[in-house]
PDB file of N, CA and C in Angstrom:
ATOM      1  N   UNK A   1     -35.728  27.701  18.063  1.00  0.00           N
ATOM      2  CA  UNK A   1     -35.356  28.521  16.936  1.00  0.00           C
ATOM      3  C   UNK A   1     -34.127  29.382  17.259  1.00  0.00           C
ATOM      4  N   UNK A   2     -34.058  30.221  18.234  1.00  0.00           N
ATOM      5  CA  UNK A   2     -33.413  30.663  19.025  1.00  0.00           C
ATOM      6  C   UNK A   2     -31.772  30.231  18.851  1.00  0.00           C
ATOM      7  N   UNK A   3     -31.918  28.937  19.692  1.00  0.00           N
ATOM      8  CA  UNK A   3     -30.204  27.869  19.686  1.00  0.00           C
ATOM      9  C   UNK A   3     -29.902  27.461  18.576  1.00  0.00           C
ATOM     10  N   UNK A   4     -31.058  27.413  17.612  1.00  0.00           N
ATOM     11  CA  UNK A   4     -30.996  26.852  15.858  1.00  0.00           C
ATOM     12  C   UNK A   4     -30.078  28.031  15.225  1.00  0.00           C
ATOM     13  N   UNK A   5     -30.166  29.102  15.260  1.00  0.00           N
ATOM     14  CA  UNK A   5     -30.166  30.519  15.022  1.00  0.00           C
ATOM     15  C   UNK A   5     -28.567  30.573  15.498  1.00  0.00           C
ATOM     16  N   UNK A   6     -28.451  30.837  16.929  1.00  0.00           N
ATOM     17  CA  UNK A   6     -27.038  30.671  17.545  1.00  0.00           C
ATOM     18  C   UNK A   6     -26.175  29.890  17.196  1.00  0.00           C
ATOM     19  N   UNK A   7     -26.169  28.483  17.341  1.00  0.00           N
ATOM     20  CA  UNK A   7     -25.656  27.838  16.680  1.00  0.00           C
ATOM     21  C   UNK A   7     -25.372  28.155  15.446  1.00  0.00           C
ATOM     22  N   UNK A   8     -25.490  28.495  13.938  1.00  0.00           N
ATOM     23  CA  UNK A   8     -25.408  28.401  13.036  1.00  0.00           C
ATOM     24  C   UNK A   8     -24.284  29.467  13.224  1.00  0.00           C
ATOM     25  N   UNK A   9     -24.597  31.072  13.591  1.00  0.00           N
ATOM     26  CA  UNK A   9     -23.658  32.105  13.785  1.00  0.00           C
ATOM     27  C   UNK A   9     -22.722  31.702  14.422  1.00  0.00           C
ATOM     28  N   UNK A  10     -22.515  30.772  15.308  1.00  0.00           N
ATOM     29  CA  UNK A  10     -21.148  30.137  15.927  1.00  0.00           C
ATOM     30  C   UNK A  10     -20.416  29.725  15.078  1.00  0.00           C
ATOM     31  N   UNK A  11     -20.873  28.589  14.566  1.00  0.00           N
ATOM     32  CA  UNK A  11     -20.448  27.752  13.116  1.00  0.00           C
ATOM     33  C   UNK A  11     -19.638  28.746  12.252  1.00  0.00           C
ATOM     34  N   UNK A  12     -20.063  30.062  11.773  1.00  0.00           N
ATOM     35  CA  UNK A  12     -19.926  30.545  10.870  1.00  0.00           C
ATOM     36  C   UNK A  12     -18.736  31.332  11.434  1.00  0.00           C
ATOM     37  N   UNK A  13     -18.909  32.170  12.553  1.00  0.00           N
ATOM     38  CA  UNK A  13     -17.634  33.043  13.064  1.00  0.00           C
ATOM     39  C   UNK A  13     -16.345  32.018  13.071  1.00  0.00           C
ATOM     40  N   UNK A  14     -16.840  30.497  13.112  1.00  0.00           N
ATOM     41  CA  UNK A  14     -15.371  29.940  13.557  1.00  0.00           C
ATOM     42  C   UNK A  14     -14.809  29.709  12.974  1.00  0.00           C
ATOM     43  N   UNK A  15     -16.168  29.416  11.401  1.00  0.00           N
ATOM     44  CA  UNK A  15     -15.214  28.879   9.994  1.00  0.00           C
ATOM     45  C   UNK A  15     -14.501  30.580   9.835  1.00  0.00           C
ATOM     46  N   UNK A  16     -15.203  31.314   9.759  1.00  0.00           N
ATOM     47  CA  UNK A  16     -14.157  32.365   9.771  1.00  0.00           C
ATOM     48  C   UNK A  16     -13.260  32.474   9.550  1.00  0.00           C
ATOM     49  N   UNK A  17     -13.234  32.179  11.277  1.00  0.00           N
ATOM     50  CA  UNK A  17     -11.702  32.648  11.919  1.00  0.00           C
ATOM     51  C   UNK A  17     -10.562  31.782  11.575  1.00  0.00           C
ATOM     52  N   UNK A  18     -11.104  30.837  11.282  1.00  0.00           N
ATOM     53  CA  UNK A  18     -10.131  29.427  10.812  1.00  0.00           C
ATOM     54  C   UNK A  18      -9.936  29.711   9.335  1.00  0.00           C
ATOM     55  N   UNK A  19     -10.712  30.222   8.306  1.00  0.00           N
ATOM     56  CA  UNK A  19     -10.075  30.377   7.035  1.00  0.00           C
ATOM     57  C   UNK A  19      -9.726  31.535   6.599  1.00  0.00           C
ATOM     58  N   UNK A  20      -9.835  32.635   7.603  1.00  0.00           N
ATOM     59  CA  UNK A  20      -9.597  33.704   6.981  1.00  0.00           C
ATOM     60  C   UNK A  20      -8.223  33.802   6.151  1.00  0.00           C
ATOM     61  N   UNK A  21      -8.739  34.795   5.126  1.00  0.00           N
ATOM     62  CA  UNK A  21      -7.416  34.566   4.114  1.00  0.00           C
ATOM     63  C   UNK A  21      -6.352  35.432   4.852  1.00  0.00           C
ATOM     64  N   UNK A  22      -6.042  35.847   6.278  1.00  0.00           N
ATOM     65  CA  UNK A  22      -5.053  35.991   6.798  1.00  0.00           C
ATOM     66  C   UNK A  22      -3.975  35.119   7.178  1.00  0.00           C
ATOM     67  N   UNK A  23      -4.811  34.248   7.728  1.00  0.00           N
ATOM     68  CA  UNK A  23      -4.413  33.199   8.395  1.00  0.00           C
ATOM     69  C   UNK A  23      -3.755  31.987   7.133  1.00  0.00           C
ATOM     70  N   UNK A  24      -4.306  32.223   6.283  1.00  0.00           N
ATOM     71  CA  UNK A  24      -3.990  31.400   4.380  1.00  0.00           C
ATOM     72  C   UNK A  24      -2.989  32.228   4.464  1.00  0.00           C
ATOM     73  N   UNK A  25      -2.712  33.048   4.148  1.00  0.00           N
ATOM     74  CA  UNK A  25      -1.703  33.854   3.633  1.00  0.00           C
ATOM     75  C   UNK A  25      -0.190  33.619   4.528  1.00  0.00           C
ATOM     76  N   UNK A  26      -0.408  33.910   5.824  1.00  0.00           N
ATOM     77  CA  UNK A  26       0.608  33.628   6.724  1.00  0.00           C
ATOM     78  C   UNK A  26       0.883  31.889   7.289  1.00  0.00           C
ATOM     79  N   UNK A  27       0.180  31.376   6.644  1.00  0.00           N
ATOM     80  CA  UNK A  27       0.775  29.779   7.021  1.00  0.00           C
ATOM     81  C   UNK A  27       1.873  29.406   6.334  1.00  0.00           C
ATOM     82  N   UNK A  28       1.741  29.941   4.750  1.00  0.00           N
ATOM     83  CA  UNK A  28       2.643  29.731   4.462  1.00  0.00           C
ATOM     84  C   UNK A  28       3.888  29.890   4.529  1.00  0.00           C
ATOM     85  N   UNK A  29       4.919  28.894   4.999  1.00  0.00           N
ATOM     86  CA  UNK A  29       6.349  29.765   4.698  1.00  0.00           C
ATOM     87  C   UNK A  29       7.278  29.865   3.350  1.00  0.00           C
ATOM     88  N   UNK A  30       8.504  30.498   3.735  1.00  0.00           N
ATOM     89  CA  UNK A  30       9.527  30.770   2.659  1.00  0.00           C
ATOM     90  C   UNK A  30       9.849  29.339   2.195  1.00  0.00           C
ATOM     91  N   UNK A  31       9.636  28.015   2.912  1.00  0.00           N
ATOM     92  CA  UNK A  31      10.456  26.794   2.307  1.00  0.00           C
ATOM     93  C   UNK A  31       8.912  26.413   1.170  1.00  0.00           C
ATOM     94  N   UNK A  32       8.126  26.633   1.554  1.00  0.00           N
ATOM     95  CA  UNK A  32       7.197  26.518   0.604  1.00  0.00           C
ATOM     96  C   UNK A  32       7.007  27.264  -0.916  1.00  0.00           C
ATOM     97  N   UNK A  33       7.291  28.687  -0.818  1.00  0.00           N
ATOM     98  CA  UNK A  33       7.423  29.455  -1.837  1.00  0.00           C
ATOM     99  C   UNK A  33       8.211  29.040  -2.568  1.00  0.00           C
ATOM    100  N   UNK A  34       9.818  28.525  -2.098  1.00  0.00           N
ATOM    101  CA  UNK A  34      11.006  28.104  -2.520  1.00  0.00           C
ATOM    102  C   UNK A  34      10.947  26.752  -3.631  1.00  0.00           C
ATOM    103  N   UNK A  35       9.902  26.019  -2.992  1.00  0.00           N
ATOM    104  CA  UNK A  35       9.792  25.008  -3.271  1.00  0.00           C
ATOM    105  C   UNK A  35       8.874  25.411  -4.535  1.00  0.00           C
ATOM    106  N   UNK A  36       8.003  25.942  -4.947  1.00  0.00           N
ATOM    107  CA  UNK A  36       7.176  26.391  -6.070  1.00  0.00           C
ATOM    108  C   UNK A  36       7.963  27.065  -6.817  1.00  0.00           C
ATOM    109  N   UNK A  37       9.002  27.992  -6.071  1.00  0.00           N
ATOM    110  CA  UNK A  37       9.456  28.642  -7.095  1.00  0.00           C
ATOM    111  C   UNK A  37      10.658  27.838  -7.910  1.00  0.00           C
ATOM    112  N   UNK A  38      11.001  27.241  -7.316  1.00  0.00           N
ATOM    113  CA  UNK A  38      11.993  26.235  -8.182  1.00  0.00           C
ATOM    114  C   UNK A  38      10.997  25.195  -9.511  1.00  0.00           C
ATOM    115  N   UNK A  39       9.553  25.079  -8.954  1.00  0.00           N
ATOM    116  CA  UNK A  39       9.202  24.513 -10.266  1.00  0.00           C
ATOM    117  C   UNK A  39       9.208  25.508 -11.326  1.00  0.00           C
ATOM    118  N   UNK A  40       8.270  26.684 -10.891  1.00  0.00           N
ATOM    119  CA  UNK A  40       8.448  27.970 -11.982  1.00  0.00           C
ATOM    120  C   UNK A  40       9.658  27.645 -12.725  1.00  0.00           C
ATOM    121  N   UNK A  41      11.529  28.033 -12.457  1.00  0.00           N
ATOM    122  CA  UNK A  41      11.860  28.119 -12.590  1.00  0.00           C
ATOM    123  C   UNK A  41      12.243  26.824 -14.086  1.00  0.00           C
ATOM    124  N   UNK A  42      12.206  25.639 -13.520  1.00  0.00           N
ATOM    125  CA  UNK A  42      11.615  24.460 -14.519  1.00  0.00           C
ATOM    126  C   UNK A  42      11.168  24.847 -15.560  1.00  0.00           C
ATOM    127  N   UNK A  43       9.808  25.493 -15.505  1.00  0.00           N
ATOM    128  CA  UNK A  43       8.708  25.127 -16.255  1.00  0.00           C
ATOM    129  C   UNK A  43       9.196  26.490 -17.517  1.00  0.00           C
ATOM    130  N   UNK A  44       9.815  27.439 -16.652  1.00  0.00           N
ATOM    131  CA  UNK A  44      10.058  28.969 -17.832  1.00  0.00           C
ATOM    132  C   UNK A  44      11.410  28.180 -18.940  1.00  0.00           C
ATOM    133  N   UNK A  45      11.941  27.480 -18.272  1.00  0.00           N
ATOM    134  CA  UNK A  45      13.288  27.041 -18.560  1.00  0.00           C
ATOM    135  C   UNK A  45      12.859  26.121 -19.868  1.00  0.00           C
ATOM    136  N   UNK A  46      11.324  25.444 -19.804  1.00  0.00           N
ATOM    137  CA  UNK A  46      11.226  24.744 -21.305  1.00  0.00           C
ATOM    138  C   UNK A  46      10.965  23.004 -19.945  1.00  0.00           C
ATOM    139  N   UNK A  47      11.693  22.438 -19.296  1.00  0.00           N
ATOM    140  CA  UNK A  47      11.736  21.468 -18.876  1.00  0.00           C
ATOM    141  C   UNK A  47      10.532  20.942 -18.624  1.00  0.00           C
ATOM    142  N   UNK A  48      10.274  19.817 -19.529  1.00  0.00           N
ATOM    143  CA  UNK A  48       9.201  18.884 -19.288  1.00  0.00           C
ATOM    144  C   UNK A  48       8.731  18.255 -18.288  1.00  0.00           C
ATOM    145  N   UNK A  49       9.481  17.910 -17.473  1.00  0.00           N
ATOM    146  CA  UNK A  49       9.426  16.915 -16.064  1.00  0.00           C
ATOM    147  C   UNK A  49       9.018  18.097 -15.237  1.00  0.00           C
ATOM    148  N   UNK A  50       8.972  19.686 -15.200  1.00  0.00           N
ATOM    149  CA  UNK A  50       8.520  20.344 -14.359  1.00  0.00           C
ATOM    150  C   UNK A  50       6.808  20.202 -13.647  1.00  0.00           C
ATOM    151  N   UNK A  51       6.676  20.242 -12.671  1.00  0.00           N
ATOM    152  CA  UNK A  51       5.221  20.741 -12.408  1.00  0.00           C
ATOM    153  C   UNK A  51       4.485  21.508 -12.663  1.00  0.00           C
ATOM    154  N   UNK A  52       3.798  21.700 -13.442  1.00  0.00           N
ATOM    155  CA  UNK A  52       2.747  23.014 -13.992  1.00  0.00           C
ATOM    156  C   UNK A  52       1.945  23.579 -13.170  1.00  0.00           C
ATOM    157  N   UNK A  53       1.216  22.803 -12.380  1.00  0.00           N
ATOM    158  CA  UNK A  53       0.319  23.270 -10.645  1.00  0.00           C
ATOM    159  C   UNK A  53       1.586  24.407  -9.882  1.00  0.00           C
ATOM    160  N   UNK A  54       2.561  23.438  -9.675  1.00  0.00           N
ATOM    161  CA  UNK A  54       3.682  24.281  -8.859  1.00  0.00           C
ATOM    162  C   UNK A  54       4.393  25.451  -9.076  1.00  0.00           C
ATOM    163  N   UNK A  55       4.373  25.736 -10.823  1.00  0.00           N
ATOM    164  CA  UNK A  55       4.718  26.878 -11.426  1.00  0.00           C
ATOM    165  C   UNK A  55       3.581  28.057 -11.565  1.00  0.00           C
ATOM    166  N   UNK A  56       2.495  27.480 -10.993  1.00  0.00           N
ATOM    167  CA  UNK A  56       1.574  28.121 -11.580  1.00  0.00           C
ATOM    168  C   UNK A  56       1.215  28.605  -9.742  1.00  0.00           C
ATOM    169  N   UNK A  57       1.321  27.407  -8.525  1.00  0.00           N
ATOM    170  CA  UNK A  57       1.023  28.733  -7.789  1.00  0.00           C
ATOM    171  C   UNK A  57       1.883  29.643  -7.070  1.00  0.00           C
ATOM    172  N   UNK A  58       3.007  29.155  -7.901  1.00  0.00           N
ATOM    173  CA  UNK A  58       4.144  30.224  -7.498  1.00  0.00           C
ATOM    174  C   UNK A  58       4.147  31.982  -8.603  1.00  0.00           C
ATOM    175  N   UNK A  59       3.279  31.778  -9.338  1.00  0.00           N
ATOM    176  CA  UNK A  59       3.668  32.979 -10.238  1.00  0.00           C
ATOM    177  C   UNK A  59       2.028  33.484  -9.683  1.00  0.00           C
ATOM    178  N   UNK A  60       1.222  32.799  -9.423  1.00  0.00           N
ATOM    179  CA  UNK A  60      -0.521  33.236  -8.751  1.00  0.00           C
ATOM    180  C   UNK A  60       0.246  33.837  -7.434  1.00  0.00           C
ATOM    181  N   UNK A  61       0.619  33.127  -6.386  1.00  0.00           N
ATOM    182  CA  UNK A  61       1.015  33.664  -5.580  1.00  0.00           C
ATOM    183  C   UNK A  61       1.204  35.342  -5.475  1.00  0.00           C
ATOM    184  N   UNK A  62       2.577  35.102  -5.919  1.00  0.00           N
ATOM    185  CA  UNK A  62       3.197  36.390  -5.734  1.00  0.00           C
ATOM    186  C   UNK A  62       2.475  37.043  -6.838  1.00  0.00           C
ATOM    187  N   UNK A  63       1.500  37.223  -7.829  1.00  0.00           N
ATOM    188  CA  UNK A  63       0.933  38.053  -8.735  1.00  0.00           C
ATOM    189  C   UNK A  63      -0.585  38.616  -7.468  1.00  0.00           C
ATOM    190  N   UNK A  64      -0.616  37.634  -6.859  1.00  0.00           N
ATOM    191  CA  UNK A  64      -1.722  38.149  -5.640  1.00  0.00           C
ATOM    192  C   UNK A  64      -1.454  38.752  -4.361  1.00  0.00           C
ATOM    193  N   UNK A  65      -0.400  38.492  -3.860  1.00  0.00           N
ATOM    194  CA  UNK A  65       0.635  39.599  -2.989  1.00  0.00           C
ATOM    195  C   UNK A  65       0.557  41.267  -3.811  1.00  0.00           C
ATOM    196  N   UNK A  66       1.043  40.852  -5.244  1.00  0.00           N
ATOM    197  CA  UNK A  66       1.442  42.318  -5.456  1.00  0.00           C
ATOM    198  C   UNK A  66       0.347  43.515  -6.012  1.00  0.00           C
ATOM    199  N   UNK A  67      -1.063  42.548  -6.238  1.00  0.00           N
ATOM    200  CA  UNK A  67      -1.964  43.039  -6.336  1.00  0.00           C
ATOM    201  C   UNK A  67      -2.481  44.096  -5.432  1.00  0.00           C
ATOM    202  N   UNK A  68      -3.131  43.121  -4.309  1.00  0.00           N
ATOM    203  CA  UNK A  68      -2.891  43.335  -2.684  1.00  0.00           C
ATOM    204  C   UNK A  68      -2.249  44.122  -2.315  1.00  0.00           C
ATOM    205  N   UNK A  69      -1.185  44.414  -2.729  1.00  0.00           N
ATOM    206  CA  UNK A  69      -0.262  45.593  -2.296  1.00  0.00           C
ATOM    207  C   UNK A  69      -1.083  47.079  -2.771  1.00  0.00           C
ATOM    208  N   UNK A  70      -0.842  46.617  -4.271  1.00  0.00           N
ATOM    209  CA  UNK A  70      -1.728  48.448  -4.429  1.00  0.00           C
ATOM    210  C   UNK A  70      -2.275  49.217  -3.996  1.00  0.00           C
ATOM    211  N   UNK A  71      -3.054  48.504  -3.190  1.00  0.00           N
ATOM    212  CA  UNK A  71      -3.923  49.324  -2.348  1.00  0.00           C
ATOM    213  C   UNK A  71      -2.667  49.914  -1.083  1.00  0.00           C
ATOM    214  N   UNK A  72      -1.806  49.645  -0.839  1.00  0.00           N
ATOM    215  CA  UNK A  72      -1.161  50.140   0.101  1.00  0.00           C
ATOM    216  C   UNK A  72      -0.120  51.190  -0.317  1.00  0.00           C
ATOM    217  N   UNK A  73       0.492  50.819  -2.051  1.00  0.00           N
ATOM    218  CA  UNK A  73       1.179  51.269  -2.036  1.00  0.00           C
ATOM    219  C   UNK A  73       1.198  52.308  -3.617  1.00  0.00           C
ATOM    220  N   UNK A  74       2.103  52.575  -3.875  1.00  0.00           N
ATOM    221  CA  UNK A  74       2.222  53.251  -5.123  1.00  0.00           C
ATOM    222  C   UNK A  74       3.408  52.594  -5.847  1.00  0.00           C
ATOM    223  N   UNK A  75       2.546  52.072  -7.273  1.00  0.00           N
ATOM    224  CA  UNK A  75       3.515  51.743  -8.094  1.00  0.00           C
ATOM    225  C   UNK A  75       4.633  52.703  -8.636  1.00  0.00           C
ATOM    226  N   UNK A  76       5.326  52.003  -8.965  1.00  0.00           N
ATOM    227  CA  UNK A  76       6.801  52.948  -9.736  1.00  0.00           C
ATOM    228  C   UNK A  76       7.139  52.532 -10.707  1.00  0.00           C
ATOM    229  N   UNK A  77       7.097  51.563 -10.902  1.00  0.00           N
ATOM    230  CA  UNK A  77       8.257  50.969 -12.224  1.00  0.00           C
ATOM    231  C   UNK A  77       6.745  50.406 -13.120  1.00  0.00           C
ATOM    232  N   UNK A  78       6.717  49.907 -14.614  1.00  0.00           N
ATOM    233  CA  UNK A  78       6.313  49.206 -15.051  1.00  0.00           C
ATOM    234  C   UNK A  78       6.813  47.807 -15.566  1.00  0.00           C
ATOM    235  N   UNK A  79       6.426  46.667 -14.917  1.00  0.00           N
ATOM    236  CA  UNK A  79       6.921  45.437 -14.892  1.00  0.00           C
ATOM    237  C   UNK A  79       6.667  44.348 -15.613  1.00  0.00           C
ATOM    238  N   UNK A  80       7.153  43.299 -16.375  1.00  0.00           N
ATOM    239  CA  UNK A  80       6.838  42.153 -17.041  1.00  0.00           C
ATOM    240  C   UNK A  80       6.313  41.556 -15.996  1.00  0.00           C
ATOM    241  N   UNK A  81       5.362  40.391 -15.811  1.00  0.00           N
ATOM    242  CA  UNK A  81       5.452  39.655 -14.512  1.00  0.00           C
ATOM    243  C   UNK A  81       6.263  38.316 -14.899  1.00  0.00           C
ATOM    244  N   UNK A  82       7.031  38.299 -15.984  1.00  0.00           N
ATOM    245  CA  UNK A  82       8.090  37.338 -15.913  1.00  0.00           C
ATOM    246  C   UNK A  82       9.308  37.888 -15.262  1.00  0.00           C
ATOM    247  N   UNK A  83       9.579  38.931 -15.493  1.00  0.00           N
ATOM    248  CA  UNK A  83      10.529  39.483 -14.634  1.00  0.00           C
ATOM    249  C   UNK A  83      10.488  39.633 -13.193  1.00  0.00           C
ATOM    250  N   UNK A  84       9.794  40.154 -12.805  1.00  0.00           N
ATOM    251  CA  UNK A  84       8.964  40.062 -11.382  1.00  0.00           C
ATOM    252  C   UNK A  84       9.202  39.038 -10.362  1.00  0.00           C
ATOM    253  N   UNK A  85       8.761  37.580 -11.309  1.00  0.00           N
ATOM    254  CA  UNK A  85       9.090  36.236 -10.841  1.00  0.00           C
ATOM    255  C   UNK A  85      10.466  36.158 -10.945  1.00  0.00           C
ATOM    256  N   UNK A  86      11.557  36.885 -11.308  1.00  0.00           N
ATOM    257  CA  UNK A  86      12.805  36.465 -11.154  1.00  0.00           C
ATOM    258  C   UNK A  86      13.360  37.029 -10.290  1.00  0.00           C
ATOM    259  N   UNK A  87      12.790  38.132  -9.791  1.00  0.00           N
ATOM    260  CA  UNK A  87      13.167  39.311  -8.991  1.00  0.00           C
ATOM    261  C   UNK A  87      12.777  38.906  -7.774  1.00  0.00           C
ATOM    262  N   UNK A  88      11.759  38.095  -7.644  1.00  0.00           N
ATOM    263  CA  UNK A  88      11.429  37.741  -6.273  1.00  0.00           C
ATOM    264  C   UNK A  88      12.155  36.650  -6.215  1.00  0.00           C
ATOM    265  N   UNK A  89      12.247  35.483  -7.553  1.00  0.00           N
ATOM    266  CA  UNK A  89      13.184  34.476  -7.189  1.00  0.00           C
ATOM    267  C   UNK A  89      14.680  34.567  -6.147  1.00  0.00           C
ATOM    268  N   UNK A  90      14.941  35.694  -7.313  1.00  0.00           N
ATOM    269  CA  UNK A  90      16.439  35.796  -7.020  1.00  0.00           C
ATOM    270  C   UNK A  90      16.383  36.721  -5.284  1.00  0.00           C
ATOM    271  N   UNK A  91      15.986  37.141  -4.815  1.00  0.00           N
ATOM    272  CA  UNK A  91      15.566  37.478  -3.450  1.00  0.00           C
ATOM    273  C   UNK A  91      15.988  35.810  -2.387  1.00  0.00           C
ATOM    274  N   UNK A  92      14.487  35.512  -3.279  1.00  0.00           N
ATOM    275  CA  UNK A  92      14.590  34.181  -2.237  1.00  0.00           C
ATOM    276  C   UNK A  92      15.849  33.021  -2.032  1.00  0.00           C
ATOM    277  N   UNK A  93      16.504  33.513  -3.029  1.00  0.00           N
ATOM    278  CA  UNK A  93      17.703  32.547  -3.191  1.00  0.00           C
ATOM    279  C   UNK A  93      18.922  33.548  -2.362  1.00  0.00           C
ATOM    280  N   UNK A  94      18.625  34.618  -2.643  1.00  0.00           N
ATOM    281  CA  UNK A  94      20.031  35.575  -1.797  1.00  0.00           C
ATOM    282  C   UNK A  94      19.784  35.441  -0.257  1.00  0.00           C
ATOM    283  N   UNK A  95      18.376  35.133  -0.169  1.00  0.00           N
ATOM    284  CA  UNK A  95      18.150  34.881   1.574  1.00  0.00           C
ATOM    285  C   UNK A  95      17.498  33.594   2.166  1.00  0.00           C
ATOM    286  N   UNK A  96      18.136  32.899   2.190  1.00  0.00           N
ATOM    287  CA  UNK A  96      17.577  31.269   2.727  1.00  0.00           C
ATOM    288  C   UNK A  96      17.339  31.544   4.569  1.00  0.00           C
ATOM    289  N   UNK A  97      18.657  32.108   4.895  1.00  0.00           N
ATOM    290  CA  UNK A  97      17.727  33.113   5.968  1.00  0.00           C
ATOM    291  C   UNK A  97      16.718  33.063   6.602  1.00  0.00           C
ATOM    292  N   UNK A  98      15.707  33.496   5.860  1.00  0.00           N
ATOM    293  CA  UNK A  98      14.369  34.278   6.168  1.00  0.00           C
ATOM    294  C   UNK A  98      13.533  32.732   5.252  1.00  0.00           C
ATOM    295  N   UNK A  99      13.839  31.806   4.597  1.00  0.00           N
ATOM    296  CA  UNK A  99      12.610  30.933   4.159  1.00  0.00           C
ATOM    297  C   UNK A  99      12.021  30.547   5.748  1.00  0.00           C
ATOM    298  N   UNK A 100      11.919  30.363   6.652  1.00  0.00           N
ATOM    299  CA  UNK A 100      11.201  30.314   7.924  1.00  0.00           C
ATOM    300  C   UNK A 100       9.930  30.893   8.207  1.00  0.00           C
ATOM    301  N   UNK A 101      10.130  32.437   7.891  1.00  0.00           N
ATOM    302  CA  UNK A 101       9.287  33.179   8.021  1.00  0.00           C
ATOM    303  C   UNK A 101       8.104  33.165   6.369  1.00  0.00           C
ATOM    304  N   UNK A 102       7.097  33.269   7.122  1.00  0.00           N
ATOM    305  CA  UNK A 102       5.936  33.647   5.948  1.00  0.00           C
ATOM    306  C   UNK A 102       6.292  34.335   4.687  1.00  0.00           C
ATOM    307  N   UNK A 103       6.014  33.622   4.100  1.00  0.00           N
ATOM    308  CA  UNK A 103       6.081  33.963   2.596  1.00  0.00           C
ATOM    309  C   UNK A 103       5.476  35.472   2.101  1.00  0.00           C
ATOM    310  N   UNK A 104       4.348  35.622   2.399  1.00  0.00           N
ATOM    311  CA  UNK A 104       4.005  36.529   2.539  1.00  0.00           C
ATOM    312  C   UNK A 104       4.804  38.068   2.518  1.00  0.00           C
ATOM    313  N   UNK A 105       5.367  38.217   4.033  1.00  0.00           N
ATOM    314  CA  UNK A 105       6.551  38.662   4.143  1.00  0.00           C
ATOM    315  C   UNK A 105       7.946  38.734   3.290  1.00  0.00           C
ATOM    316  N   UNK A 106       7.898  37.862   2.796  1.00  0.00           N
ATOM    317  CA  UNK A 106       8.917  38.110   1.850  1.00  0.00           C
ATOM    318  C   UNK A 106       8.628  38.434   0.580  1.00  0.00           C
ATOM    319  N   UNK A 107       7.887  38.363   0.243  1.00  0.00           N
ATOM    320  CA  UNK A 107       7.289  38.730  -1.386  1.00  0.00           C
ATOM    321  C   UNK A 107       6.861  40.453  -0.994  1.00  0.00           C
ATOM    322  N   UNK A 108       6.602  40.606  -0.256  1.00  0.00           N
ATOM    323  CA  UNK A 108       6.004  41.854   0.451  1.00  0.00           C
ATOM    324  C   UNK A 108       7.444  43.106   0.305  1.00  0.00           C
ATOM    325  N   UNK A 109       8.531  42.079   0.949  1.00  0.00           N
ATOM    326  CA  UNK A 109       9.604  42.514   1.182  1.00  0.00           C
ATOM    327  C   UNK A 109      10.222  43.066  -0.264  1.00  0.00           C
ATOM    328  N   UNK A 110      10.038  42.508  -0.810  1.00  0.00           N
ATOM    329  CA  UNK A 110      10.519  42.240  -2.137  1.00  0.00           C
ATOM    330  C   UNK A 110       9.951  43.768  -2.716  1.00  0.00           C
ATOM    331  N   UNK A 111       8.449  43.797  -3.044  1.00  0.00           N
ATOM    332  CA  UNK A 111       7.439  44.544  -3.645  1.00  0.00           C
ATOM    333  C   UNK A 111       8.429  45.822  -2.468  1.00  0.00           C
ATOM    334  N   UNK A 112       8.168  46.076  -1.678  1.00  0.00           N
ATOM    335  CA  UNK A 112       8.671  47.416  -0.529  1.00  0.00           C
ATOM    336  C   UNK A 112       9.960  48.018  -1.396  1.00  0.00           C
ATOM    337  N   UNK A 113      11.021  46.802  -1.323  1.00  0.00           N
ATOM    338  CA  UNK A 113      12.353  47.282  -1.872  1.00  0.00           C
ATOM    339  C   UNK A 113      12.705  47.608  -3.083  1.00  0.00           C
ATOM    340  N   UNK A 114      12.107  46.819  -4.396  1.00  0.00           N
ATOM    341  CA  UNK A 114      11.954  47.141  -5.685  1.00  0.00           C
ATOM    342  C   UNK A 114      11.479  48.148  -5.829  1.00  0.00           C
ATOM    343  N   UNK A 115       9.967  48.133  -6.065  1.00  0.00           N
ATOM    344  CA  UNK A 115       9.273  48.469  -6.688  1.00  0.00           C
ATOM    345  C   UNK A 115       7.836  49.855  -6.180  1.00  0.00           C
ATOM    346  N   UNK A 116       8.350  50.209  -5.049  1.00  0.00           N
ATOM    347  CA  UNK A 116       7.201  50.375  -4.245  1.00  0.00           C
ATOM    348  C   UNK A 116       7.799  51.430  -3.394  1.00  0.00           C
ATOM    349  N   UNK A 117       7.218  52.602  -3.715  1.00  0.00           N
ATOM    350  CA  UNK A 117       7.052  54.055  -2.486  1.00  0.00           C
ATOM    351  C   UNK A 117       6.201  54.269  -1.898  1.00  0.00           C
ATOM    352  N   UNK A 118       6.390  53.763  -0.901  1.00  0.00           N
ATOM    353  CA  UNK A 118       4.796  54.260   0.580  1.00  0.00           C
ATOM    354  C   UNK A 118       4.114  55.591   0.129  1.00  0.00           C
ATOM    355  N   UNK A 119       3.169  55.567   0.542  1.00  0.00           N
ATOM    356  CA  UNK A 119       2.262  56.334   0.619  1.00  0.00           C
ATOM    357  C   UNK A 119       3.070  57.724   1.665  1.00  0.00           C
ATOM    358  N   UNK A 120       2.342  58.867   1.310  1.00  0.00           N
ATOM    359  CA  UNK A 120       2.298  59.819   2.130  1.00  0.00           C
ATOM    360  C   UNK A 120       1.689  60.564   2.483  1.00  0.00           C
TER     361      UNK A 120
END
């Protein structure tokens, strides 16, 4: 019962550690975001041949970054989240740069510089 018991809590710490939504969050990189966000960009534009999945987890994405944020930070501005998505677009396009690094990070980056006064 014992090793039945152990075992299972092993199992479970590892799925864990392996899905934690940290580890989700930071796999992704900037060529990935880039790549969604260019369908967005498609799909707002009217274009049929766009991907709808791809527009959709590019605007989920970063609408779940900036959620996430609140808790850290203090809003300032009041925002469309169509605008939002252009604001981070246009970021990601001024810095090809940084698509390497986690996406995460850059949407983050984004939310810091716009829109967002730290706490004090």
């Amino acid at each position: 019962m014992r090793i039945r018991t152990l075992s299972l809590v092993c199992v479970i710490l590892v799925t864990f550690l392996i899905v934690h939504p940290a580890n989700i969050v930071q796999s992704n990189d900037g060529n990935w975001l880039v790549k969604y966000m260019k369908e967005y960009e498609k799909f707002s534009n009217g274009d049929e041949n766009s991907e709808r999945f791809g527009a959709g987890v590019y605007s989920g994405y970063v609408l779940a970054i900036g959620h996430g944020l609140f808790i850290e930070y203090q809003y300032k501005n009041e925002l469309e989240p169509r605008k939002l998505f252009a604001i981070v677009a246009e970021y990601l396009k001024d810095h090809p740069e940084r698509w390497n690094e986690p996406a995460y990070f850059l949407v983050r980056d984004v939310f810091e510089e716009k829109f967002f006064l730290r706490n004090q």
